[in-house]
Protein backbone atom coordinates (compact mmCIF):
# COMPACT_ATOMS: atom_id res chain seq x y z
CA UNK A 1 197.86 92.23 87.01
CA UNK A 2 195.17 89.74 88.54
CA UNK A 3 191.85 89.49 87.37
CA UNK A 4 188.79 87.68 88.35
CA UNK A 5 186.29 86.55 85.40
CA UNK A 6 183.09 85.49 86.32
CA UNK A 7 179.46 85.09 84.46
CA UNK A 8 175.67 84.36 84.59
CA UNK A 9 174.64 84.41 88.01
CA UNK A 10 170.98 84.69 87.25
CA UNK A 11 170.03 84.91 90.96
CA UNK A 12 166.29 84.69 91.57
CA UNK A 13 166.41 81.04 89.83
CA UNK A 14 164.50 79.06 91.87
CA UNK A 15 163.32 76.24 90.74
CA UNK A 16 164.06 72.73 92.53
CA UNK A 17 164.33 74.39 95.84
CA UNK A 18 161.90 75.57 98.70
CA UNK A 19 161.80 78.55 101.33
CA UNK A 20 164.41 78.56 103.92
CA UNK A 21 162.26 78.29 107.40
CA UNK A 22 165.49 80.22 109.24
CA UNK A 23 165.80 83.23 106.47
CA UNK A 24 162.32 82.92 104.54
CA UNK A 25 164.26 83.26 101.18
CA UNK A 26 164.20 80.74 98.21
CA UNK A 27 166.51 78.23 99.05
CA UNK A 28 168.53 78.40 95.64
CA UNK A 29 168.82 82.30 95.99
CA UNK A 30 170.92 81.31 98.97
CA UNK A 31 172.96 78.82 96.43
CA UNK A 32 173.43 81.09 94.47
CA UNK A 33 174.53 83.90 97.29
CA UNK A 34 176.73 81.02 98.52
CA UNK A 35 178.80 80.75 95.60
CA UNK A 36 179.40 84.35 94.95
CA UNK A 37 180.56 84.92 97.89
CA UNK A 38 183.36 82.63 97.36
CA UNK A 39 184.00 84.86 94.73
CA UNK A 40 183.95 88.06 96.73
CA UNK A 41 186.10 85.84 99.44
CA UNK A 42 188.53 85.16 96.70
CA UNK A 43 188.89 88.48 95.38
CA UNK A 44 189.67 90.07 98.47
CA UNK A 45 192.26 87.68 100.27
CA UNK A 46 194.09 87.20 96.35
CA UNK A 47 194.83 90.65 95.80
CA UNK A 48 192.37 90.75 92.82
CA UNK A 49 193.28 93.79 90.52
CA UNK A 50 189.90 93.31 88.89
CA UNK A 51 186.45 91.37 88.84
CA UNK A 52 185.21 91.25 85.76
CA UNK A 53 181.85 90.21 85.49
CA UNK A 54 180.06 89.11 82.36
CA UNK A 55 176.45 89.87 82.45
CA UNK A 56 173.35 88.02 83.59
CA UNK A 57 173.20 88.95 87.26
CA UNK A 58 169.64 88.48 87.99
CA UNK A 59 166.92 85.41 86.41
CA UNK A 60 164.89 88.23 85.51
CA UNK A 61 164.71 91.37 84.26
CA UNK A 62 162.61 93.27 87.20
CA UNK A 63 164.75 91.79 90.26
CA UNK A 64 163.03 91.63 93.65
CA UNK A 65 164.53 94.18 96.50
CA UNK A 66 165.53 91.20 97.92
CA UNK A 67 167.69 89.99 94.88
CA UNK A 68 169.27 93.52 94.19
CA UNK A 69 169.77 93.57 97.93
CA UNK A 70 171.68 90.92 98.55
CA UNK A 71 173.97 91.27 95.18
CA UNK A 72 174.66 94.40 96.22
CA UNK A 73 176.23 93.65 99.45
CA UNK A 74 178.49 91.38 97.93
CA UNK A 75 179.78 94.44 95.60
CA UNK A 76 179.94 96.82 98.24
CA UNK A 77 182.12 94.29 100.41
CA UNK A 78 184.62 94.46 96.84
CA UNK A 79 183.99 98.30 96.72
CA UNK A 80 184.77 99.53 100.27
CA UNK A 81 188.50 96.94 99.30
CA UNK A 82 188.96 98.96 96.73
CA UNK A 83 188.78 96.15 94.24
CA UNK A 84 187.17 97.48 90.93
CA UNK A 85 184.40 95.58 89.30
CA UNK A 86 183.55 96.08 86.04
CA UNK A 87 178.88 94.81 84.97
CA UNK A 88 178.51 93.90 81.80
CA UNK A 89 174.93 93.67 80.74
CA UNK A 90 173.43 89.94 79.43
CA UNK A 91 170.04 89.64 77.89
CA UNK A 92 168.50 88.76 81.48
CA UNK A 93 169.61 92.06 82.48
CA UNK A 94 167.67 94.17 79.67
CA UNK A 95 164.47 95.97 80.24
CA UNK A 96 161.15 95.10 78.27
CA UNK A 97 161.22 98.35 76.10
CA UNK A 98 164.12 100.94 75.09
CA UNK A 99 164.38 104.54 77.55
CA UNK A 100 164.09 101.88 80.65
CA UNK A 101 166.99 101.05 82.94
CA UNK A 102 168.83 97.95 83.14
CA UNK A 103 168.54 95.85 86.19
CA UNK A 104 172.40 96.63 87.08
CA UNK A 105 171.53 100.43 86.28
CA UNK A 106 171.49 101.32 89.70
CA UNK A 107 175.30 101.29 90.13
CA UNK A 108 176.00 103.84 87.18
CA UNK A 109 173.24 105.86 88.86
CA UNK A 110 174.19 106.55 92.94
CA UNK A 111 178.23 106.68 90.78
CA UNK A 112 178.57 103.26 93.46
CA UNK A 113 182.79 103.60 93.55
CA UNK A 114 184.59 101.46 92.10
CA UNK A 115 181.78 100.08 90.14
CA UNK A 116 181.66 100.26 86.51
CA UNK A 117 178.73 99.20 84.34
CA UNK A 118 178.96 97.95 80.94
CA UNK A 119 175.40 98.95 79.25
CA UNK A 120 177.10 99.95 75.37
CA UNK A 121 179.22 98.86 73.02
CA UNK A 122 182.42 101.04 74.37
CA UNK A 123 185.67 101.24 76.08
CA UNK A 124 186.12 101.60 79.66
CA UNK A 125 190.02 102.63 80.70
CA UNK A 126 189.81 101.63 84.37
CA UNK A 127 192.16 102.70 87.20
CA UNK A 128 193.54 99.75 89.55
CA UNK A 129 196.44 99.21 91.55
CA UNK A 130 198.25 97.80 89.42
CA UNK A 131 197.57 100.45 86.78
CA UNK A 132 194.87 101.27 84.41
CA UNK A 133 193.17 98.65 82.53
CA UNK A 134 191.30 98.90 79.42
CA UNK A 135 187.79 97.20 78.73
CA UNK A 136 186.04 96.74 75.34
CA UNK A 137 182.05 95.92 76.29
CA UNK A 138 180.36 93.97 74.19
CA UNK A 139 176.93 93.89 76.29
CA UNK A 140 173.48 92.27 74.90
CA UNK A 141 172.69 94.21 72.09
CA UNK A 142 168.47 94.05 71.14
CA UNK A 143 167.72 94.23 67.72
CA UNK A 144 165.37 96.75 68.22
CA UNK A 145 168.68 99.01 69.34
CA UNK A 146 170.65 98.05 66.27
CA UNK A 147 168.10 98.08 63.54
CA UNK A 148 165.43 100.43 62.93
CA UNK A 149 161.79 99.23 62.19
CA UNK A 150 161.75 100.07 58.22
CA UNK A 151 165.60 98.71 57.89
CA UNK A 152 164.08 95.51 59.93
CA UNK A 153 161.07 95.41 57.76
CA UNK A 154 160.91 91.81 55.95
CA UNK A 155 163.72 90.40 57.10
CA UNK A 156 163.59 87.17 58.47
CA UNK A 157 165.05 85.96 61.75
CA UNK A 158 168.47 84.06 59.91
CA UNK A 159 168.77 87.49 57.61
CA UNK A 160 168.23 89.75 61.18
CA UNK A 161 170.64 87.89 62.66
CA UNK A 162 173.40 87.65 60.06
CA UNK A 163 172.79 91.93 59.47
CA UNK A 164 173.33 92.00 63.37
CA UNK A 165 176.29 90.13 63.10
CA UNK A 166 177.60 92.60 60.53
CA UNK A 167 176.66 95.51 62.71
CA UNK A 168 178.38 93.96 65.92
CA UNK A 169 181.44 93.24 64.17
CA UNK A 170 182.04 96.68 62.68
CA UNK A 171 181.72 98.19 65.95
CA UNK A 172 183.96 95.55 67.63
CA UNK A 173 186.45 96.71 64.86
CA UNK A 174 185.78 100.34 65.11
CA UNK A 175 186.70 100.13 68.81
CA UNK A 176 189.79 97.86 68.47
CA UNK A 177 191.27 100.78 66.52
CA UNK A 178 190.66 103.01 69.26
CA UNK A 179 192.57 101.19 72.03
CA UNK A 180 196.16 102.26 73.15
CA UNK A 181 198.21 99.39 73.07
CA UNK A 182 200.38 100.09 75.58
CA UNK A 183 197.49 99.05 77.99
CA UNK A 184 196.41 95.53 78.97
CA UNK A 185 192.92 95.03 77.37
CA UNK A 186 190.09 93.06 77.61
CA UNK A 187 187.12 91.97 75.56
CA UNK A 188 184.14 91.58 77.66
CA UNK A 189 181.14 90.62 75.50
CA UNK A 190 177.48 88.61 76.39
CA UNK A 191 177.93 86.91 73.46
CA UNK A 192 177.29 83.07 71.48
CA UNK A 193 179.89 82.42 69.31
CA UNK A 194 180.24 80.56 66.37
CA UNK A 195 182.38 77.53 67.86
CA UNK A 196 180.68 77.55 71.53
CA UNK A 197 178.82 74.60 72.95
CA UNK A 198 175.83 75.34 74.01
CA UNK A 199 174.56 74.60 77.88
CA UNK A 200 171.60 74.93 79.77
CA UNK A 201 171.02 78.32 78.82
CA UNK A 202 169.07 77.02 75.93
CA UNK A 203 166.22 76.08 78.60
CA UNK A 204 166.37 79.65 79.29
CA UNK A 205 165.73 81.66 76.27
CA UNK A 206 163.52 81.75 73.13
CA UNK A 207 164.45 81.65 69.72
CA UNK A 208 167.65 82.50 68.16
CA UNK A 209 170.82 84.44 69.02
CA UNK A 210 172.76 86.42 66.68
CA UNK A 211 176.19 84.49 66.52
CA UNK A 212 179.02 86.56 65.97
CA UNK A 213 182.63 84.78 64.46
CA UNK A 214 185.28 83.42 66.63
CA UNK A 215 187.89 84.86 64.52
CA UNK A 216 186.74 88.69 65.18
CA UNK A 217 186.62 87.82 69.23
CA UNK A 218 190.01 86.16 69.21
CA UNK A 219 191.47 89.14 67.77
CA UNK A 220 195.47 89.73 68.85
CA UNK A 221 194.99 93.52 70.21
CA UNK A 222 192.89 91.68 73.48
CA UNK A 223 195.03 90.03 76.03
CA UNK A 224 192.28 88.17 77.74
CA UNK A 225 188.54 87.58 75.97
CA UNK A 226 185.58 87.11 78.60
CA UNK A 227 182.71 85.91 77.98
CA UNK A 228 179.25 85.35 79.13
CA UNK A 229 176.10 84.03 77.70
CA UNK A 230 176.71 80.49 77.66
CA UNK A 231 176.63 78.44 80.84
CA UNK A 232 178.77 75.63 79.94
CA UNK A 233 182.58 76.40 81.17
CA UNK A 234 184.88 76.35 77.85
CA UNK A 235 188.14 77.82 76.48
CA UNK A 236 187.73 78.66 72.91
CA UNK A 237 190.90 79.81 71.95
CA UNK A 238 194.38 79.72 73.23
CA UNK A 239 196.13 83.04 71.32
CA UNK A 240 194.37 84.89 73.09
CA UNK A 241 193.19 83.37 75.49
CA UNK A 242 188.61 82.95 74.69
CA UNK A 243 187.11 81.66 77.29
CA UNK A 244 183.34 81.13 78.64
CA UNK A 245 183.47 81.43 82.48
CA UNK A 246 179.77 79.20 82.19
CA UNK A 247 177.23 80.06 85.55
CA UNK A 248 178.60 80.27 88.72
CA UNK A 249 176.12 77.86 90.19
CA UNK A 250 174.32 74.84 88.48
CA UNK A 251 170.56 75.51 87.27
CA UNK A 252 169.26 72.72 85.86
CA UNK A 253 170.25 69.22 85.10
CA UNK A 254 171.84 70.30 81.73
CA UNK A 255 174.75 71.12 84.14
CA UNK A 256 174.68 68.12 86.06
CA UNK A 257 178.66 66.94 84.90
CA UNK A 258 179.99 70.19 84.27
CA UNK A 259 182.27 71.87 87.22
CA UNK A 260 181.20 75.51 88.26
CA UNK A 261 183.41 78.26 89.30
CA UNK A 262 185.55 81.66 88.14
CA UNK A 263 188.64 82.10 86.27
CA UNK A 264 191.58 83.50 87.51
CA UNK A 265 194.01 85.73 84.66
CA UNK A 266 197.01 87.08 85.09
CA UNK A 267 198.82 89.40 82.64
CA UNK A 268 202.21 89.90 82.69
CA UNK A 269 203.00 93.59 82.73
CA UNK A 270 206.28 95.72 81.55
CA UNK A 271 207.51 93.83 78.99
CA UNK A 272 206.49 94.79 75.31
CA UNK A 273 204.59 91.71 74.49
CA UNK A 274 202.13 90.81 77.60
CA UNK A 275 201.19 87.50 78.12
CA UNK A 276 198.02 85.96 79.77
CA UNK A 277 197.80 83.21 81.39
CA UNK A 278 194.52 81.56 83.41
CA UNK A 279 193.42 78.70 85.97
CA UNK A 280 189.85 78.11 86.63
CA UNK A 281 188.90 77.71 90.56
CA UNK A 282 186.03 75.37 91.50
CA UNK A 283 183.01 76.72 93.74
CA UNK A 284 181.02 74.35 96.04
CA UNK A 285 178.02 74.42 93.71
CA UNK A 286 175.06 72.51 94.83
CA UNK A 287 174.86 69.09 92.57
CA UNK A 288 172.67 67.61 90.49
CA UNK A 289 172.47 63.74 90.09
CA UNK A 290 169.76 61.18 88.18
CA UNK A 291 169.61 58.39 89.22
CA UNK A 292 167.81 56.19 85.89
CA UNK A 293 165.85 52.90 86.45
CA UNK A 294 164.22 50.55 83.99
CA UNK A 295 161.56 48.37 85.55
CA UNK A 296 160.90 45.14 82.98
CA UNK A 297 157.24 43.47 82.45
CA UNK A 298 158.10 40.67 84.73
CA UNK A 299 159.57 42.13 88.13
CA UNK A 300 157.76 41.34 90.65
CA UNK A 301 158.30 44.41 92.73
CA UNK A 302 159.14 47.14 91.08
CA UNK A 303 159.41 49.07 94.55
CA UNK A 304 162.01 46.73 95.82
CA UNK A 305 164.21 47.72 92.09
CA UNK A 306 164.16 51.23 92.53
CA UNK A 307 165.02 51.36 96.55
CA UNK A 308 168.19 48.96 95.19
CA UNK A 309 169.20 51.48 92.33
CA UNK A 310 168.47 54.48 94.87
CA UNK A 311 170.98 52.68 97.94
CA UNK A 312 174.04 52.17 95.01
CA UNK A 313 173.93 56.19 95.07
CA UNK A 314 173.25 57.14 98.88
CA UNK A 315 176.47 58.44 99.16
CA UNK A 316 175.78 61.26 96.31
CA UNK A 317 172.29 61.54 97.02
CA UNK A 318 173.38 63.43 100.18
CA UNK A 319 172.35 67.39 99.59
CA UNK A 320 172.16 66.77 96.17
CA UNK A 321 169.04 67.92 93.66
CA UNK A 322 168.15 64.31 93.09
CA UNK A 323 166.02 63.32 89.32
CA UNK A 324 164.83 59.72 89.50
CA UNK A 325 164.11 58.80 85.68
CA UNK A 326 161.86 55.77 85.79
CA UNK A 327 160.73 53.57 82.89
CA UNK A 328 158.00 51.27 84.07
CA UNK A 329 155.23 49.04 82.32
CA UNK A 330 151.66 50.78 82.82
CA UNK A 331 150.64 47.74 84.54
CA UNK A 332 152.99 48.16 87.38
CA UNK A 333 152.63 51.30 88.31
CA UNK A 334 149.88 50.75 90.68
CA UNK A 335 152.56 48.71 92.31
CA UNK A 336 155.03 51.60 93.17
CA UNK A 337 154.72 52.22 97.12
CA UNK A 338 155.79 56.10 96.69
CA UNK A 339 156.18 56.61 100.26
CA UNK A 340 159.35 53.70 100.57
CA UNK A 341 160.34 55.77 97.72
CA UNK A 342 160.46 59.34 99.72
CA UNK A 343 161.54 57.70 102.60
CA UNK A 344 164.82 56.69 100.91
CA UNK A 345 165.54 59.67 99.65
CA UNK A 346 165.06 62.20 102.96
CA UNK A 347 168.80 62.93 102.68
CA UNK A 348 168.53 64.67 99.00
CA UNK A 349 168.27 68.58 99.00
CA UNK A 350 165.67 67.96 96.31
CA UNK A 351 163.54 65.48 94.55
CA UNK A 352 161.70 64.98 91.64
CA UNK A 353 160.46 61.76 89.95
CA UNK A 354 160.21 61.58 86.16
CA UNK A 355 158.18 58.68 85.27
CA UNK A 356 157.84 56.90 81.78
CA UNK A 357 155.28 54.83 81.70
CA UNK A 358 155.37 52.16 78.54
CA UNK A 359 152.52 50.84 76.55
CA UNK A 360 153.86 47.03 75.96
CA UNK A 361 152.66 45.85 72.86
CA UNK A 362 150.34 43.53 72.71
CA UNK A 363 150.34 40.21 70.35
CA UNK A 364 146.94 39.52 69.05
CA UNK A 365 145.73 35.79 68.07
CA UNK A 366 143.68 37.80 65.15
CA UNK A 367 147.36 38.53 64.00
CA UNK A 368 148.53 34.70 63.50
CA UNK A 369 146.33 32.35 61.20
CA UNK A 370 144.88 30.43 63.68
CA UNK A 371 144.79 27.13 61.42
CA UNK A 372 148.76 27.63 62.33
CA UNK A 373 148.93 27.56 66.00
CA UNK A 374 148.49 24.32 68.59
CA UNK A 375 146.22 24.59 71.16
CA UNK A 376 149.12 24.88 73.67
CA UNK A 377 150.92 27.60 71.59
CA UNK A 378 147.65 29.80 71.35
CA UNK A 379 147.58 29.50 75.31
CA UNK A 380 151.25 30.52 75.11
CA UNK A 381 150.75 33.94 73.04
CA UNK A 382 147.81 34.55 75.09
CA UNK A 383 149.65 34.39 78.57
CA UNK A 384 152.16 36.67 77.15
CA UNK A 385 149.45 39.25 76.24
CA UNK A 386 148.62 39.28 79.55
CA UNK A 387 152.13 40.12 81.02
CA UNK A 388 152.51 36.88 83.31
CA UNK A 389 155.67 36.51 85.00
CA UNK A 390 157.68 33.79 82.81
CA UNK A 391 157.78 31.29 85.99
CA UNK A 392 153.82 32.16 86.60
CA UNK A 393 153.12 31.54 82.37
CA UNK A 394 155.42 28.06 82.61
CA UNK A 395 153.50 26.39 85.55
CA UNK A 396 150.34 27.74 83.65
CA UNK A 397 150.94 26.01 80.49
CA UNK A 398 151.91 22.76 82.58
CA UNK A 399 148.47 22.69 83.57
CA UNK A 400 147.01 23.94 80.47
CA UNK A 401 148.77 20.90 78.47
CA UNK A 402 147.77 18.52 80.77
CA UNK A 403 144.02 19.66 80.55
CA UNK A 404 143.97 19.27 76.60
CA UNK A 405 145.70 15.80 76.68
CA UNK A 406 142.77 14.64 79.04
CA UNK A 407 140.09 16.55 76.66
């Protein structure tokens, strides 16, 4: 049995992009499009079983038409294949209040076939071609949903979190009783667990998650453990197999290094022990780069430094989302000619320019006892104060010395 993992698509993400003049969408929308439908590509010409998708589909949780338009073409290209995909809901997914539908909702509702959503803690047996196919969910749960107001009532947010922990791990164990083992299974959960490292979903969310244990996730009854939540690609376990798919498409520099794609799982079936095994398949995700440049006190042209540092990376800069980090003296910043700047960067997808702009400190004569100093070393610690190029301070002192010898 073949099955496609995938996570945290978070479409509607927009920032470092710009409108497309040919479609008049958000040009990171159609990133993000781009990559999924290497996944949809995939699925169909591998003889996917099953796409298994952990949570997170849309930036926000009220979608434009647009957004839930185009995702769900891409589903009703696996649908009308007969490929099975199974929505998990992430936190991005949830409504503002409880009684309101989840942005994936939809689905369920119009009974879309082949299309399974993943909205409670529960198990989903799911007909495929290769047989059915059993799912634990382990969606976003709110705390609101899992604790009532008085039970809530003067906890703080590390005692919440540990008595949602409790909660999610009873029901994790109350359904792993349930399962027939004669069925491969999965554990689907929108999740942070205890041994994850974090990516640049921390940008994306505010205050703490409830962390549940990687020994109850990487429990022996799951074949396969897929996970959302956390963007940065990582396999947590081999026995079974724990593994963060990350997002399909980089969103912000925190993703810069890290390779973007889908996993690939197949389970062995017929035997009495089944046996996973996985390979992770790159997408062309759009790339990040910084380019960092430190201008010192004395350059001369701190223009000329930065064109030189941008020219070493023209090659990457190409299409790329392009962050030039610049550490510069305040009193050569009025030096920068931005537009030679632009100009050499025209190839990038995007650009932005971080700048950082020192405050040298200054040495003070007040700070030495003056009785100490020579005349010429008092003229040399107050050229430095004024940030003189060394070769301008040296022919400065030349004269300097030869004016007090003649006084």
């Amino acid at each position: 049995m073949k099955i496609l993992h995938f996570a945290d698509l978070h479409l509607g993400v927009e920032t470092y992009g710009s409108v497309d003049p040919a479609t008049g969408l958000p040009t990171r929308l159609l990133d993000v499009l781009g990559a999924l439908d290497e996944v949809v590509e995939y699925a169909v010409g591998n003889a996917v079983d099953l796409v298994v998708f952990c949570g997170d589909a849309y930036r926000s949780r009220n979608p434009s038409q647009t957004e839930q338009r185009e995702f769900a073409k891409r589903l009703r290209r696996l649908s009308e294949k007969g490929i099975p995909v199974f929505l998990l809901v992430g936190n991005h997914d949830l409504p503002s209040a409880i009684g309101r539908a989840t942005a994936v909702d939809i689905f369920d509702t119009l009974a879309v076939s082949h299309i399974y959503v993943g909205k409670r803690p529960d198990i989903y047996r799911i007909p495929t071609k290769q047989g059915y196919v059993q799912v634990v969910a382990l969606p976003w749960l709110r705390r609101s949903a899992l604790l009532s107001r008085e039970e809530a009532k003067n906890l703080s947010i590390d005692q919440m979190n540990d008595r949602l922990q409790e909660i999610m791990t009873r029901r994790l164990m109350d359904m792993i009783s349930e399962l027939d083992s004669a069925l491969p299974t999965l554990l689907a959960a929108h999740v942070s667990v205890s041994t994850a490292k974090p990516g640049s979903e921390r940008s994306m969310v505010v205050g703490r998650d409830p962390v549940l244990l990687a020994g109850n996730i990487a429990h022996p009854a799951f074949d396969y453990v897929a996970l959302g939540h956390v963007h940065k690609r990582q396999v947590l376990s081999q026995n079974p197999p724990v593994v963060y798919a990350g997002s399909l498409e980089r969103l912000d520099f925190g993703d810069e290094a890290e390779d973007k794609g889908f996993y690939v799982v197949d389970i062995e079936l017929g035997g009495r022990e089944r046996h996973a095994t996985y390979e992770f398949h790159k997408v062309d995700a759009r790339r990040f780069l910084t380019v960092k440049v430190d201008i010192d006190a004395d350059d001369p042209d701190p223009t000329a430094a930065i064109l030189e540092a941008i020219a070493r990376q023209q090659a990457a800069i190409k299409e790329a989302i392009v962050r030039i980090q610049l550490s510069l003296p305040g009193t050569l910043e009025t030096l920068l000619r931005d537009g030679e700047i632009h100009k050499s960067l025209k190839e990038a997808y995007h650009v932005t320019i971080a700048k950082e702009v020192r405050q040298e400190s200054r040495l003070r004569l007040g700070d030495w006892a003056s009785e100490e100093l020579t005349p010429i070393e008092a003229l040399r610690i107050y050229l430095e104060t004024k940030n003189i190029s060394r070769e301008r301070q040296e022919v400065l002192l030349e004269y300097g010395e030869r004016l007090i010898r003649e006084a």
